[in-house]
C-alpha atoms as a PDB file:
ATOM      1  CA  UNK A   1      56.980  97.622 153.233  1.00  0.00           C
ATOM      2  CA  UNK A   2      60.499  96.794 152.830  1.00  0.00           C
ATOM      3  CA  UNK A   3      61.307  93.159 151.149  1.00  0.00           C
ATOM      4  CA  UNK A   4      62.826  90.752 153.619  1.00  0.00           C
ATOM      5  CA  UNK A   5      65.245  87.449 152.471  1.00  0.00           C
ATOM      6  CA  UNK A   6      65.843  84.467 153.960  1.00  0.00           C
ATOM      7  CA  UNK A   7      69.344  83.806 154.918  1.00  0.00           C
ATOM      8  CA  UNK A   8      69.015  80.196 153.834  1.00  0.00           C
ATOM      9  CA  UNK A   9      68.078  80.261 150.253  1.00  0.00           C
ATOM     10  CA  UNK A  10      67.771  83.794 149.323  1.00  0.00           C
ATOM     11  CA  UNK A  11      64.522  84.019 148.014  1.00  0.00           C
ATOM     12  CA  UNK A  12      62.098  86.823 149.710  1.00  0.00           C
ATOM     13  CA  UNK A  13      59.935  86.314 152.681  1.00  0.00           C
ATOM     14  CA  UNK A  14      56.353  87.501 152.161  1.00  0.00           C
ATOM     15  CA  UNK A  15      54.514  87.296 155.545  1.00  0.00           C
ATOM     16  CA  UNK A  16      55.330  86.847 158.790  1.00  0.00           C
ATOM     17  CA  UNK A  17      53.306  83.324 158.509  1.00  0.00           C
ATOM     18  CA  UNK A  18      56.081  82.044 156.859  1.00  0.00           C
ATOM     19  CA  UNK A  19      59.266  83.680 158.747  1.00  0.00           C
ATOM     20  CA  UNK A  20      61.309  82.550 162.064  1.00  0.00           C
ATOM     21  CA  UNK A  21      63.598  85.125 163.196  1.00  0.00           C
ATOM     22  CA  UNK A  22      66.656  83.493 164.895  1.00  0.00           C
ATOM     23  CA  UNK A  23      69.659  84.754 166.811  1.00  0.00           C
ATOM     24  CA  UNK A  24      72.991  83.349 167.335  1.00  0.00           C
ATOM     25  CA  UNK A  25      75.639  85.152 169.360  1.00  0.00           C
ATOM     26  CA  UNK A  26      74.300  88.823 168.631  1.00  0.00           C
ATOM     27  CA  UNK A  27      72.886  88.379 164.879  1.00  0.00           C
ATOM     28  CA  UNK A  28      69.157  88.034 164.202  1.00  0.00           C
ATOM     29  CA  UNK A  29      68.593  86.431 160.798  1.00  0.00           C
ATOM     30  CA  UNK A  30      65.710  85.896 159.288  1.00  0.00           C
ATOM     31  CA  UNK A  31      64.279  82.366 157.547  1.00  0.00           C
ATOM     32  CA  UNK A  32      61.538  80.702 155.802  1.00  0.00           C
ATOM     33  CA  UNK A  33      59.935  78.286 158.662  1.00  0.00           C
ATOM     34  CA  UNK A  34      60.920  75.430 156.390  1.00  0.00           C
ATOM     35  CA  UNK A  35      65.109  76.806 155.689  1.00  0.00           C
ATOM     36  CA  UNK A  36      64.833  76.990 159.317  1.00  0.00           C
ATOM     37  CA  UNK A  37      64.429  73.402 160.286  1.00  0.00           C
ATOM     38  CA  UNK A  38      66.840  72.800 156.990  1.00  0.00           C
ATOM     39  CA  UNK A  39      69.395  74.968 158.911  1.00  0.00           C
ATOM     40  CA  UNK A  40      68.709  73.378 162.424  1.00  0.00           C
ATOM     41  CA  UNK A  41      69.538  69.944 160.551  1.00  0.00           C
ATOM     42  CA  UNK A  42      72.526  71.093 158.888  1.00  0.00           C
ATOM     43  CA  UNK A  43      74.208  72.759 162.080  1.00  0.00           C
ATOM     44  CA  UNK A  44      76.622  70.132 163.749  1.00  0.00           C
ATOM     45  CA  UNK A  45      78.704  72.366 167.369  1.00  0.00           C
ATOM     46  CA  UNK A  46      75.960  73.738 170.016  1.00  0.00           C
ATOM     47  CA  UNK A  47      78.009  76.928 169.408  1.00  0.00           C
ATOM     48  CA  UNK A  48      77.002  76.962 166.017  1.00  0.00           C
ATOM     49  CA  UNK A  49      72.748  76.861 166.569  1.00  0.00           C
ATOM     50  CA  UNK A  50      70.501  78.887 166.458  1.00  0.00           C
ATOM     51  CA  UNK A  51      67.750  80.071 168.709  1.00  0.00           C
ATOM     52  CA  UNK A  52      64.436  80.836 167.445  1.00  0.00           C
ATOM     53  CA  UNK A  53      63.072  84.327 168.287  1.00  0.00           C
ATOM     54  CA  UNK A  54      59.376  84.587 167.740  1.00  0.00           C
ATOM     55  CA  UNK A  55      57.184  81.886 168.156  1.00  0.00           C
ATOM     56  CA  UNK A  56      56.197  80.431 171.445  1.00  0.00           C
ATOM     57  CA  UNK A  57      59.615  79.335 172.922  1.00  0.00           C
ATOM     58  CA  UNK A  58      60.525  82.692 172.130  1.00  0.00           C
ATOM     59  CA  UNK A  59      57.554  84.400 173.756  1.00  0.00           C
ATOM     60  CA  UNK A  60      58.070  81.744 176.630  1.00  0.00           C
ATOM     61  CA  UNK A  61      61.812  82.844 177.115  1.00  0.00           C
ATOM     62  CA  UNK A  62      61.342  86.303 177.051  1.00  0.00           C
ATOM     63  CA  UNK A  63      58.430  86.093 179.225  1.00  0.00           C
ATOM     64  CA  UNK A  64      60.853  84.412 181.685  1.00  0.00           C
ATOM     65  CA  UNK A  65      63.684  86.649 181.403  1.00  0.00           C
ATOM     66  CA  UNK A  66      61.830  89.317 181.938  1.00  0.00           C
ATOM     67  CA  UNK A  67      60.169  88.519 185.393  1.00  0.00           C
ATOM     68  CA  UNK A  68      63.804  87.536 185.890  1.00  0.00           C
ATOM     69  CA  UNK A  69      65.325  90.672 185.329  1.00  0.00           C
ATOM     70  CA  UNK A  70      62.412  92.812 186.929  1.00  0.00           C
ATOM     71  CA  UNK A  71      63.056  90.746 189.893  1.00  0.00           C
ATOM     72  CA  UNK A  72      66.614  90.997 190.278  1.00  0.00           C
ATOM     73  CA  UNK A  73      66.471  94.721 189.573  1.00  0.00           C
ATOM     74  CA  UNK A  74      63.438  95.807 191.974  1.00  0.00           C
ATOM     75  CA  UNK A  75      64.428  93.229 194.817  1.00  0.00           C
ATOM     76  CA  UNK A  76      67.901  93.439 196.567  1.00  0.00           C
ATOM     77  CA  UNK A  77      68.498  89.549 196.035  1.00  0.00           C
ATOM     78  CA  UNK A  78      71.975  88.650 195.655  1.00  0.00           C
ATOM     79  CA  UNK A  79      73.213  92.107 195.605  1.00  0.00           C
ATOM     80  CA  UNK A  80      75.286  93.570 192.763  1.00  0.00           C
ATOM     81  CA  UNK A  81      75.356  90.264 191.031  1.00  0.00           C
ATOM     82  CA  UNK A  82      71.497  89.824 191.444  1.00  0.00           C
ATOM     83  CA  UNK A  83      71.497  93.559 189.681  1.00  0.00           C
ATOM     84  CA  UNK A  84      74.091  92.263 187.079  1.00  0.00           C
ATOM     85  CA  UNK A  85      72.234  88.839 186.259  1.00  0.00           C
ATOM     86  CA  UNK A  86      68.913  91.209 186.316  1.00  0.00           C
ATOM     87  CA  UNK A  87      71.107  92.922 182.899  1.00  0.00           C
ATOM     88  CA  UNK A  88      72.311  89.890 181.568  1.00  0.00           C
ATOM     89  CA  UNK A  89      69.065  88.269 181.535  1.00  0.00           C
ATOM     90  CA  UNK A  90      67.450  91.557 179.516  1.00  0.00           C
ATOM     91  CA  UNK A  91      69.455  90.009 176.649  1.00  0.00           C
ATOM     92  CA  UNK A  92      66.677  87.936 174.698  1.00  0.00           C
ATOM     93  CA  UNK A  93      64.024  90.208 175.698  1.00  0.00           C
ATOM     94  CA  UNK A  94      66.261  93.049 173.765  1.00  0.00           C
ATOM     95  CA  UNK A  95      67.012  90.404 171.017  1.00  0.00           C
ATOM     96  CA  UNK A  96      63.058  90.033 170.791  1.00  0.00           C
ATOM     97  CA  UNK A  97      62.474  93.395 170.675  1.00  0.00           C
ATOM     98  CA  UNK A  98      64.869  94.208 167.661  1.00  0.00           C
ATOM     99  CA  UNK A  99      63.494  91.339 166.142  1.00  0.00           C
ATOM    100  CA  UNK A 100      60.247  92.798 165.891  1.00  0.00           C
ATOM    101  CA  UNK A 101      61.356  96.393 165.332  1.00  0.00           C
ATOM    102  CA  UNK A 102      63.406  95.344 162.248  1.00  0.00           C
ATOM    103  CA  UNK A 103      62.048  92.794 160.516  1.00  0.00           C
ATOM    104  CA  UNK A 104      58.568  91.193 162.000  1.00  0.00           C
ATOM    105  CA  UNK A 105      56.657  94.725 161.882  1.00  0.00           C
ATOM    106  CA  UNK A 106      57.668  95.396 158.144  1.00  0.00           C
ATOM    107  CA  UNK A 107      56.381  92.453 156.760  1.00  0.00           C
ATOM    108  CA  UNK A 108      52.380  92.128 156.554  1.00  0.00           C
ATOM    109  CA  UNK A 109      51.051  89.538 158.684  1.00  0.00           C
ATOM    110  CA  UNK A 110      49.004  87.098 156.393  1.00  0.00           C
ATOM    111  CA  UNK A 111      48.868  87.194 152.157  1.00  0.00           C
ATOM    112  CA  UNK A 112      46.106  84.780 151.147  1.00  0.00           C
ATOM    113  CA  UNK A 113      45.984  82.793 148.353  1.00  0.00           C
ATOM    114  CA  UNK A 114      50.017  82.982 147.869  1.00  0.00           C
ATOM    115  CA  UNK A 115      51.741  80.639 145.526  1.00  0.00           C
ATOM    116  CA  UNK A 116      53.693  77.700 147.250  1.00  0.00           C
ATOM    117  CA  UNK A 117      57.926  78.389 147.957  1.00  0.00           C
END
């Protein structure tokens, strides 16, 4: 198991109880649930937020976007830009997927009895 660290305060994240992976633009960071909301507070331009991955507005999104891209690849609806908003919308889904590749899936999912951040 490799050692993950939170892009907030540097200190290591040990389980995925306490992580959010985010993405802004096309990085995915991870955090400590509570640098998160720390970072959320602290970011002032909707350019400059971030989006939380995991979780269940990320499991909502990419639930969405991908009937949404399934649908606009199978179906012939809107033509080449229904095809080319079918690839555009396999963006978080991707994002997600990364996401769990790289960081979620090499961190163990619950330590008990942990000490407090």
């Amino acid at each position: 198991m490799s050692t993950k660290v939170c892009r907030y305060c540097y200190k290591q994240i040990r389980d995925r109880d306490e992580l959010v992976t985010a993405s802004n633009w096309f990085r995915v960071r991870p955090y400590h649930y509570r640098c998160f909301q720390l970072l959320e507070e602290d970011t002032s331009t909707v350019a400059g937020t971030w989006t939380p991955i995991n979780g269940r507005v990320g499991l909502i999104t990419v639930a969405l976007m991908l009937a949404l891209s399934i649908w606009m690849l199978t179906t012939d609806t809107l033509h080449s830009i229904g095809d080319l908003l079918g690839v555009l919308a396999l963006y978080p889904v991707l994002l997600r997927v990364i996401s769990f590749l790289f960081i979620e899936s090499r961190l163990p999912k619950y330590i008990e009895n942990k000490p407090h951040l």
